[in-house]
Protein backbone atom coordinates (compact mmCIF):
# COMPACT_ATOMS: atom_id res chain seq x y z
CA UNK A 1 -12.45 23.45 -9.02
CA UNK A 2 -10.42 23.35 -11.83
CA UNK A 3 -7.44 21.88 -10.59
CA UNK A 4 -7.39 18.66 -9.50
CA UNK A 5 -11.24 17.45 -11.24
CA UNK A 6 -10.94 13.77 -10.68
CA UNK A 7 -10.39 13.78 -7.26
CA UNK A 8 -12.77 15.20 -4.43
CA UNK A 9 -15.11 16.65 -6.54
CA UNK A 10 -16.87 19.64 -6.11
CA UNK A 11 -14.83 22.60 -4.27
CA UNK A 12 -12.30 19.85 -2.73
CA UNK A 13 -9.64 19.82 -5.21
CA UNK A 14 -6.07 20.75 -3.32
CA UNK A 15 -8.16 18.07 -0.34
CA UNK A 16 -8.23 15.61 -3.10
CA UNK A 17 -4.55 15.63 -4.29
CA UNK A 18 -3.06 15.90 -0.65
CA UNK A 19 -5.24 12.47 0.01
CA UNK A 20 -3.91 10.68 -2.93
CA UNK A 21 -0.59 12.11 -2.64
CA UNK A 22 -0.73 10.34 1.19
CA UNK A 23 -2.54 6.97 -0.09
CA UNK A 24 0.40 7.10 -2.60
CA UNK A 25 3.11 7.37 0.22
CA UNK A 26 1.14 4.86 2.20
CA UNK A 27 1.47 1.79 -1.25
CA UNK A 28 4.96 2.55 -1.97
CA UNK A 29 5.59 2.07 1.75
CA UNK A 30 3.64 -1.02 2.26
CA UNK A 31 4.98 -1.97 -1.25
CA UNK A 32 8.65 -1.80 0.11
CA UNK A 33 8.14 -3.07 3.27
CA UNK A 34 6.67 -6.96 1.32
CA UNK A 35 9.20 -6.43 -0.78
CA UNK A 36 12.33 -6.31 1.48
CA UNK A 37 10.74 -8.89 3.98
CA UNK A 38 10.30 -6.19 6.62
């Protein structure tokens, strides 16, 4: 719980960071893909 304390809360911490980590991926993505054209 003392990990990751901003995200998930409570006992969710490694949850937390994996689902950031992906929302991450998924803006840097979407961000390349406006900003090639694709």
């Amino acid at each position: 719980m003392g990990e990751v304390a901003g995200y998930g809360g409570g006992g969710y911490g490694s949850v937390g960071a994996v689902l950031v980590l992906f929302i991450l991926l998924v803006i840097i993505v979407s961000a390349f893909g406006f900003g090639f054209g694709v």
